[in-house]
C-alpha atoms as a PDB file:
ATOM      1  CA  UNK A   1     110.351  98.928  71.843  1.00  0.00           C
ATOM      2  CA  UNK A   2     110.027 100.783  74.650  1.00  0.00           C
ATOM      3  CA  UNK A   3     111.128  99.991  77.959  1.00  0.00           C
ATOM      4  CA  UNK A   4     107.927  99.176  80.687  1.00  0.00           C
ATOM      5  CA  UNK A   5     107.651 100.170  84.208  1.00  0.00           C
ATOM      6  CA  UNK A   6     106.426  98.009  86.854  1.00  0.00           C
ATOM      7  CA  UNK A   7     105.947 100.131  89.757  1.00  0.00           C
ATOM      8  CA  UNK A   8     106.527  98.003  92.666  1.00  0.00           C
ATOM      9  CA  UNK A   9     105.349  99.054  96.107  1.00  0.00           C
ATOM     10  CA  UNK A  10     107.605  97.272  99.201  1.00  0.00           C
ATOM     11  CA  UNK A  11     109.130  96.811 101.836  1.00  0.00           C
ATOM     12  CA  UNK A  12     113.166  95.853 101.757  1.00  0.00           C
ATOM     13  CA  UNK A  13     112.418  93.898 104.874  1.00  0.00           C
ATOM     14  CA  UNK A  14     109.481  91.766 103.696  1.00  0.00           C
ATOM     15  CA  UNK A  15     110.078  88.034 102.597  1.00  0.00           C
ATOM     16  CA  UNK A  16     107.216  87.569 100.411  1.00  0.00           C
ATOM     17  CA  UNK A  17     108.330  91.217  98.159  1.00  0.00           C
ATOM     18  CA  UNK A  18     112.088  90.112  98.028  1.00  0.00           C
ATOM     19  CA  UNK A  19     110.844  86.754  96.439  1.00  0.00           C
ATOM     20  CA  UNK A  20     108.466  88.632  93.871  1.00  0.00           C
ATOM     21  CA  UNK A  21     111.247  90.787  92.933  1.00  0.00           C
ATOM     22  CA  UNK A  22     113.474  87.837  92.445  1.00  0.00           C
ATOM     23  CA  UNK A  23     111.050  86.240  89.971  1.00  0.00           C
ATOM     24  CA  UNK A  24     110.410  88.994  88.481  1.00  0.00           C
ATOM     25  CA  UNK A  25     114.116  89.695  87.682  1.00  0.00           C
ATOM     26  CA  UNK A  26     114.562  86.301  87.104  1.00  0.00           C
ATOM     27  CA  UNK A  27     111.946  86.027  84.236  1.00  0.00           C
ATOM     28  CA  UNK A  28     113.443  89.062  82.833  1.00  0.00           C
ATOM     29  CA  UNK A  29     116.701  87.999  82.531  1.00  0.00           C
ATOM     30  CA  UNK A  30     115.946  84.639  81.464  1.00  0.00           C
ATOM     31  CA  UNK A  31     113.526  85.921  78.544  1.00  0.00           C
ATOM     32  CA  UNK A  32     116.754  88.366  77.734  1.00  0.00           C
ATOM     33  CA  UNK A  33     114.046  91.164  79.050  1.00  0.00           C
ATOM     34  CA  UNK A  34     114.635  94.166  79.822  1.00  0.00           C
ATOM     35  CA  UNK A  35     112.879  95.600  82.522  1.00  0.00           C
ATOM     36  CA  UNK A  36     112.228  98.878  84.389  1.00  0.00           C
ATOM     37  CA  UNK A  37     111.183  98.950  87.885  1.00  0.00           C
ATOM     38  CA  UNK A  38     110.021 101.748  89.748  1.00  0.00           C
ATOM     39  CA  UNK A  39     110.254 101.070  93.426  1.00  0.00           C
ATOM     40  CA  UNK A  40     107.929 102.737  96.048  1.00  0.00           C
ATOM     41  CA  UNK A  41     107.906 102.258  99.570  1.00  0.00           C
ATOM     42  CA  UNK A  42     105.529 100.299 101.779  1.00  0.00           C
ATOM     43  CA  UNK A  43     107.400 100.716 105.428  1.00  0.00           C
ATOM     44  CA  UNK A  44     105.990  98.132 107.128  1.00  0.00           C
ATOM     45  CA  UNK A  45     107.948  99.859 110.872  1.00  0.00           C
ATOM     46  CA  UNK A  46     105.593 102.860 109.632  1.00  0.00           C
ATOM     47  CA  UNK A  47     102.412 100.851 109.438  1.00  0.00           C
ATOM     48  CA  UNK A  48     102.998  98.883 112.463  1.00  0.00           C
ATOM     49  CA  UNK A  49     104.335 101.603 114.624  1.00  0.00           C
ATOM     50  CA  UNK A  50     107.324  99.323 116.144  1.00  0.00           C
ATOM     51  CA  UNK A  51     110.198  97.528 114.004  1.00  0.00           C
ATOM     52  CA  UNK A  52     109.334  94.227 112.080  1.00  0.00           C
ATOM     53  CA  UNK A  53     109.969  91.415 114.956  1.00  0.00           C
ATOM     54  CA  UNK A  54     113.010  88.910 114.288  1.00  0.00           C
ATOM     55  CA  UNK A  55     110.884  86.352 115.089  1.00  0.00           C
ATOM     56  CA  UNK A  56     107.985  86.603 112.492  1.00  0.00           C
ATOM     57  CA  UNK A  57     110.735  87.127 109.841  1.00  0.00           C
ATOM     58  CA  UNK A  58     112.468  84.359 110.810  1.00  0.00           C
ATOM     59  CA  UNK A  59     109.542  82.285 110.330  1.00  0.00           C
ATOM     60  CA  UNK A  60     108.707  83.486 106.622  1.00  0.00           C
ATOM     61  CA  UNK A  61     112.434  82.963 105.814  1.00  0.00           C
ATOM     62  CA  UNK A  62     112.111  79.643 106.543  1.00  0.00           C
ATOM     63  CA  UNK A  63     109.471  78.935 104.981  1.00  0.00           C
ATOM     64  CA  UNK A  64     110.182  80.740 101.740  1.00  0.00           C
ATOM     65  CA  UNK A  65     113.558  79.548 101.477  1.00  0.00           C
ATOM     66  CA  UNK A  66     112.779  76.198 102.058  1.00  0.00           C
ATOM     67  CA  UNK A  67     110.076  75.939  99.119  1.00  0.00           C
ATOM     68  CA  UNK A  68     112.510  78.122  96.836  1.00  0.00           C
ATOM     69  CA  UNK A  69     115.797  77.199  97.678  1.00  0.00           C
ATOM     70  CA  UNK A  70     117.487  78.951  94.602  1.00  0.00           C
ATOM     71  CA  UNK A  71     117.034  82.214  96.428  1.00  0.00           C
ATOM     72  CA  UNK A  72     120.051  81.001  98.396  1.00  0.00           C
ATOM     73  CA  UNK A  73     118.349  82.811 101.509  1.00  0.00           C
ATOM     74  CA  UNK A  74     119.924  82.258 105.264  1.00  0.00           C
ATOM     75  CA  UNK A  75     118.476  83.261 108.490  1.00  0.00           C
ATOM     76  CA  UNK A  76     120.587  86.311 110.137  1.00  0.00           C
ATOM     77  CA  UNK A  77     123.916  84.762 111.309  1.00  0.00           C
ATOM     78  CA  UNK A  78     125.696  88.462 112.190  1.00  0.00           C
ATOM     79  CA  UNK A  79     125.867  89.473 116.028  1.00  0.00           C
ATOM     80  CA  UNK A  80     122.250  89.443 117.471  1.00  0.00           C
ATOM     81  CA  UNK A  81     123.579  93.614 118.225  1.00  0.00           C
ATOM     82  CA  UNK A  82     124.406  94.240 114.865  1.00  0.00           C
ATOM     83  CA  UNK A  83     120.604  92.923 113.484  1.00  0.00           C
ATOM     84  CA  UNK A  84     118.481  96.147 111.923  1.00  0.00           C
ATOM     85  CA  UNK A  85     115.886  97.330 113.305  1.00  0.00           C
ATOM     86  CA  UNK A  86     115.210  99.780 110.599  1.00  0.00           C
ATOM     87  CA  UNK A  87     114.980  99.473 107.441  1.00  0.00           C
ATOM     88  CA  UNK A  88     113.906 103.271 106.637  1.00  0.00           C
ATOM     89  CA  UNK A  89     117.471 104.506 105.697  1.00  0.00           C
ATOM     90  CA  UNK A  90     117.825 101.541 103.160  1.00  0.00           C
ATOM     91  CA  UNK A  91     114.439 102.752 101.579  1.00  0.00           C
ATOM     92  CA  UNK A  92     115.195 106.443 101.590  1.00  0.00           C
ATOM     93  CA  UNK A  93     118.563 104.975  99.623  1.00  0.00           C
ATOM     94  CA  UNK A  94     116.582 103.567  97.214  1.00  0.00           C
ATOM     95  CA  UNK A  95     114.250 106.608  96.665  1.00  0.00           C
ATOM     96  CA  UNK A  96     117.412 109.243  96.554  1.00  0.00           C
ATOM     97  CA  UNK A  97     119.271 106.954  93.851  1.00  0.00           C
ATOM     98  CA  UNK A  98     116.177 107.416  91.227  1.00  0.00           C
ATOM     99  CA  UNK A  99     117.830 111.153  91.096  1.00  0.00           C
ATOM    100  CA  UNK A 100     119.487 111.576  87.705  1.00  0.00           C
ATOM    101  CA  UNK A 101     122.957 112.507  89.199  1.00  0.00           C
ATOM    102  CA  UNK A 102     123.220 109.414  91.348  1.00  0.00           C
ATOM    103  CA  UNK A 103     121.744 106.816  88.422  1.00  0.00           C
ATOM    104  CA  UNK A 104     118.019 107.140  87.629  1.00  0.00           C
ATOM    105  CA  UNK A 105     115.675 103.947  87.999  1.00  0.00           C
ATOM    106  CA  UNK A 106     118.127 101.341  86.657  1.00  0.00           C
ATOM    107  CA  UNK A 107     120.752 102.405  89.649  1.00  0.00           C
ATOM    108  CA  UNK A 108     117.721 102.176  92.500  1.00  0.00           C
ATOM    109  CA  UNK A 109     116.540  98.800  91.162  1.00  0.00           C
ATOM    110  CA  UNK A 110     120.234  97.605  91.551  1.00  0.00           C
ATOM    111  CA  UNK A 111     120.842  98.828  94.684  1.00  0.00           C
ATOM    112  CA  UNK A 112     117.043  97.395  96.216  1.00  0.00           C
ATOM    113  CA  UNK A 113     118.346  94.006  94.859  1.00  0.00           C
ATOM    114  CA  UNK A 114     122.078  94.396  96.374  1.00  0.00           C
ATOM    115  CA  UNK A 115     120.163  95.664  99.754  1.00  0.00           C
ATOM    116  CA  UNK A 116     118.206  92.342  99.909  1.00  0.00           C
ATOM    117  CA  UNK A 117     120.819  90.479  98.931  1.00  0.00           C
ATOM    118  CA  UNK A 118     123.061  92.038 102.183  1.00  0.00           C
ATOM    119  CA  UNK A 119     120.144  91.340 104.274  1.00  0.00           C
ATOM    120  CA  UNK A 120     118.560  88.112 103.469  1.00  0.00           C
ATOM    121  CA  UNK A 121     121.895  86.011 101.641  1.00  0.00           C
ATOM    122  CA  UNK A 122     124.778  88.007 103.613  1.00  0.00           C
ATOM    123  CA  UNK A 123     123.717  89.182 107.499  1.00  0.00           C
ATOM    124  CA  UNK A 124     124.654  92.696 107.070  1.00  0.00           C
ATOM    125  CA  UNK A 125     122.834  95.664 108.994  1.00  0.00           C
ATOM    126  CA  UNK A 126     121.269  97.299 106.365  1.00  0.00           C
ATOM    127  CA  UNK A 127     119.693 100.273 108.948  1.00  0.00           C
ATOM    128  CA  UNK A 128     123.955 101.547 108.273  1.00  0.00           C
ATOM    129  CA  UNK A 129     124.379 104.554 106.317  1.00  0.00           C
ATOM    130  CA  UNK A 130     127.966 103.389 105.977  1.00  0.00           C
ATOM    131  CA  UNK A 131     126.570  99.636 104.860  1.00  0.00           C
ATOM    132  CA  UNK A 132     124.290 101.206 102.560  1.00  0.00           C
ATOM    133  CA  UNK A 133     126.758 103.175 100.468  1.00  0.00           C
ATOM    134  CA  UNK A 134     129.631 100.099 100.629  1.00  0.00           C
ATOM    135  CA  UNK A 135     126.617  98.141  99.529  1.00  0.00           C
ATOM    136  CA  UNK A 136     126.323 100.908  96.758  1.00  0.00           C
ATOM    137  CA  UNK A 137     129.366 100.325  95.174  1.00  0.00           C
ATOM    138  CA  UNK A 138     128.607  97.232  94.022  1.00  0.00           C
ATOM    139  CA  UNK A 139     126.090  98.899  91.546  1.00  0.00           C
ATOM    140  CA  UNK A 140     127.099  99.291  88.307  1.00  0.00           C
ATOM    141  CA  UNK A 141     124.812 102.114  87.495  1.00  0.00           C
ATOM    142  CA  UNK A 142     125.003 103.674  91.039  1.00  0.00           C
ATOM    143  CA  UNK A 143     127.115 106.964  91.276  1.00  0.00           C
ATOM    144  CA  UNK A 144     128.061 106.216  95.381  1.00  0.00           C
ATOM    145  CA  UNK A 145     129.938 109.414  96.190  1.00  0.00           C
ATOM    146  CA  UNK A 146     126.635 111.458  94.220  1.00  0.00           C
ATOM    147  CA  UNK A 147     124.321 108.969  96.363  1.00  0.00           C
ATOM    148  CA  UNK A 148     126.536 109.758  99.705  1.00  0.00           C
ATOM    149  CA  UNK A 149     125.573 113.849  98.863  1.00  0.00           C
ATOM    150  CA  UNK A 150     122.128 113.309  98.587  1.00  0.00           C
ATOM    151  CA  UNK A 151     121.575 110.990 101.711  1.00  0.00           C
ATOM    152  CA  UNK A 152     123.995 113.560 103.855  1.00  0.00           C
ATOM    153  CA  UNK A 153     121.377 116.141 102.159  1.00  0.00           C
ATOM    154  CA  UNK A 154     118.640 114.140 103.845  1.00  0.00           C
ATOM    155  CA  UNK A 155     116.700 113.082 100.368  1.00  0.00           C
ATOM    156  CA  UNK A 156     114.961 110.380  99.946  1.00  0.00           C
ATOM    157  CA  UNK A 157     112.865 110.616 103.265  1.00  0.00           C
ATOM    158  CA  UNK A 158     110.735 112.817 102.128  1.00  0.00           C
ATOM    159  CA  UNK A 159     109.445 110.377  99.378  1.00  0.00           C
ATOM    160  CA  UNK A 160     109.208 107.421 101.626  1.00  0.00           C
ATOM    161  CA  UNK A 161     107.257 109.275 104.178  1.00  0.00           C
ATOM    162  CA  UNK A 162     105.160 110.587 101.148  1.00  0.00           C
ATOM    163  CA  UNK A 163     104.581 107.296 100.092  1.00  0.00           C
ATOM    164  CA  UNK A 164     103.691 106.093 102.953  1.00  0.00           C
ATOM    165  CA  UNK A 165     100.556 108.171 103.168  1.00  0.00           C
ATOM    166  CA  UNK A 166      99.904 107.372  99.201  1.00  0.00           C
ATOM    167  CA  UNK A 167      99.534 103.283 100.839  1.00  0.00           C
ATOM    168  CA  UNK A 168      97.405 104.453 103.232  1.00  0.00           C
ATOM    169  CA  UNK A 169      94.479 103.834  99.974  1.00  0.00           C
ATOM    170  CA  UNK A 170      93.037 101.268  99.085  1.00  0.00           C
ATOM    171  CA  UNK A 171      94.562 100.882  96.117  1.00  0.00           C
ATOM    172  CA  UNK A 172      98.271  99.509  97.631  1.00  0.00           C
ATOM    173  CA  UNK A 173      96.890  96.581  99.539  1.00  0.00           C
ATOM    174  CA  UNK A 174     100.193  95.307 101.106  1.00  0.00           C
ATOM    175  CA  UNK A 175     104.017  94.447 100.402  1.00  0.00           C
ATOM    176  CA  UNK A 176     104.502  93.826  97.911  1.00  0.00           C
ATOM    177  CA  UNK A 177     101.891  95.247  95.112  1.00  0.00           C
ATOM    178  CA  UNK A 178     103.084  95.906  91.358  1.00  0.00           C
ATOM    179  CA  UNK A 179     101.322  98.007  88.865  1.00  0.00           C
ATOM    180  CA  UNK A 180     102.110  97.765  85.234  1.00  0.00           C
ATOM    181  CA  UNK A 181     100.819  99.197  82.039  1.00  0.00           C
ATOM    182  CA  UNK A 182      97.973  97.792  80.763  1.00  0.00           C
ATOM    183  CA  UNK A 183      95.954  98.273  84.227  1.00  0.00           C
ATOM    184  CA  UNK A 184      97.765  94.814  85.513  1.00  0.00           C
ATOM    185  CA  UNK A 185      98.050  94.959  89.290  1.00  0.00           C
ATOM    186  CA  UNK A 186      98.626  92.177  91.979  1.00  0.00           C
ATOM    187  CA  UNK A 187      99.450  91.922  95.498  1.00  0.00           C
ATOM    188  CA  UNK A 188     101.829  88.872  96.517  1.00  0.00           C
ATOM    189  CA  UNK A 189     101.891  87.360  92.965  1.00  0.00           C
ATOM    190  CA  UNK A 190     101.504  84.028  92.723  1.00  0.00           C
ATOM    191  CA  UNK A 191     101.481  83.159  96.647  1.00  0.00           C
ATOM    192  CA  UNK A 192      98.814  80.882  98.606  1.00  0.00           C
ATOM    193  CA  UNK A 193      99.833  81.033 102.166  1.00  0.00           C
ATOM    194  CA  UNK A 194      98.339  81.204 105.320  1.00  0.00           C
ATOM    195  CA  UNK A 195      98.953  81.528 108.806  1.00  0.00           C
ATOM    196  CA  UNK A 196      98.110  78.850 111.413  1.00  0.00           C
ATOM    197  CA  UNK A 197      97.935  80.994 114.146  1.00  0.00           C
ATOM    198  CA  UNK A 198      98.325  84.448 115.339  1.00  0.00           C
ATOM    199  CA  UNK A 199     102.017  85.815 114.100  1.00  0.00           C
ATOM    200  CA  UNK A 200     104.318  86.065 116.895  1.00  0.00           C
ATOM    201  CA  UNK A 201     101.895  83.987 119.516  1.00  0.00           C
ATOM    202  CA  UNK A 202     102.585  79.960 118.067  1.00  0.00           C
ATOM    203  CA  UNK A 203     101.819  80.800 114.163  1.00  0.00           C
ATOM    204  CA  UNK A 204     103.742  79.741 111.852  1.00  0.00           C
ATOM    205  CA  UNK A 205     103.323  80.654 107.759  1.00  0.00           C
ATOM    206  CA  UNK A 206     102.117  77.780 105.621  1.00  0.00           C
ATOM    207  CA  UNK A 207     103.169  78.543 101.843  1.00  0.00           C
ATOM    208  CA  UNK A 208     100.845  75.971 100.601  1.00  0.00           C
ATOM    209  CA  UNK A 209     101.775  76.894  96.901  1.00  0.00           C
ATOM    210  CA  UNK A 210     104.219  79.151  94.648  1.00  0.00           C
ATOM    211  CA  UNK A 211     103.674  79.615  91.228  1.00  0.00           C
ATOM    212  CA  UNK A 212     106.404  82.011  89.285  1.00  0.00           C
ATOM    213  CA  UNK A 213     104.526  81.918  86.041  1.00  0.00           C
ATOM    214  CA  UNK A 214     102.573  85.043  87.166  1.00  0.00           C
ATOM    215  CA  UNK A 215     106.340  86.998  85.663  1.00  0.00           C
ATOM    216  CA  UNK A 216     105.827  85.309  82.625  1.00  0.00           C
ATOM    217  CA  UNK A 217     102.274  86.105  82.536  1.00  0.00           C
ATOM    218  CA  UNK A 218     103.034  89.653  83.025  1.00  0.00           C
ATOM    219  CA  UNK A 219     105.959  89.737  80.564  1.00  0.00           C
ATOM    220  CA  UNK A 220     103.491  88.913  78.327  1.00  0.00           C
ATOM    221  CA  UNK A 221     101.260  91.010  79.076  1.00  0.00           C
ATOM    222  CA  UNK A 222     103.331  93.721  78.473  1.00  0.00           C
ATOM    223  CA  UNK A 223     104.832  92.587  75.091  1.00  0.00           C
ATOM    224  CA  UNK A 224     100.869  92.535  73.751  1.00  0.00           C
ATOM    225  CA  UNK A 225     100.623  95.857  75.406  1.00  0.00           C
ATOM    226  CA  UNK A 226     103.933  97.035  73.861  1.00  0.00           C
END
């Protein structure tokens, strides 16, 4: 059977796209699954025009992490110096690492999931080229010295910034959205949530309810489909 694409448009730095991946992968692997996903960028910093504040991140962590607490997540406990305020050069990494020489698909989906894992489990400054490729070697699939050429070669930042304008449609309505054969699409699976105020200015996210079914759903899906 062959192997489906979910083409997954996000953000490294967003909460609520690191906890769709999760299930996702988490499905997968429980089902004995396998899985390909296709990552695209949705740069928030790009969107926003200034860098995702601490603050409102912070907020969603907590709130995430404390309804799911299997994702093992910790708010940032490295120097308050050493915190990213980029996360561009981790999603160019991801984009240059689809490249055949450096791994292909499988490579970039292990190296968004080691990226997250740095940032949201392990405090590390992710907006480091020299993070990013120590990062890299944990990948099993990853070639890091072929992924260390192609960064230094400046790919990869041409597709994010191409991207970017792609999610300027209607189609991508946020981080994350997934797209998968069949014509399934969904933005924030599974999520209710809502803010009680104004980010940033007194409000806070309410996740009023998760439901991780939505992988299975999809998994599915995509066996019928298959």
């Amino acid at each position: 059977m062959p192997v489906p694409v979910i083409t997954v448009w996000s953000d490294i730095g967003c909460p609520w796209a690191t906890l769709a991946l999760h299930t996702l992968h988490a499905a997968a692997h429980r089902r004995g699954r396998e899985i390909s996903v296709d990552h695209r960028a949705f740069p928030l910093e790009l969107f926003n025009r200034q860098p995702t504040p601490k603050d409102i991140l912070d907020s969603e962590i907590v709130t995430i992490a404390a309804h799911r607490p299997e994702l093992g997540w910790r708010l940032w406990g490295g120097r308050e110096s050493h915190y990213p305020v980029t996360t561009l050069p981790a999603l160019e990494a991801v984009q240059a690492a689809k490249a055949a020489e450096v791994g292909g698909l499988r490579a970039a989906d292990e190296l968004d999931t080691a990226l997250r894992t740095a940032f949201y489990t392990d405090s590390r400054c992710i907006s480091m080229h020299s993070v990013i490729l120590d990062i890299a070697e944990q990948c099993e699939h990853l070639d890091t010295d072929a992924l260390a050429d192609a960064l230094a070669a400046g790919r990869g930042r041409a597709e994010v910034f191409q991207q970017w304008r792609t999610a300027q449609g209607p189609q991508i309505q946020g981080s994350p959205h997934l797209f998968a054969p069949g014509g399934h699409a969904a933005h924030n699976p599974g999520v209710s949530y809502a803010w009680t105020g104004k980010p940033g200015q007194g409000g806070f996210p309410r996740l009023d309810h998760y439901d991780p079914s939505w992988a299975d759903s999809l998994l599915d899906a995509l066996t019928a489909t298959g």
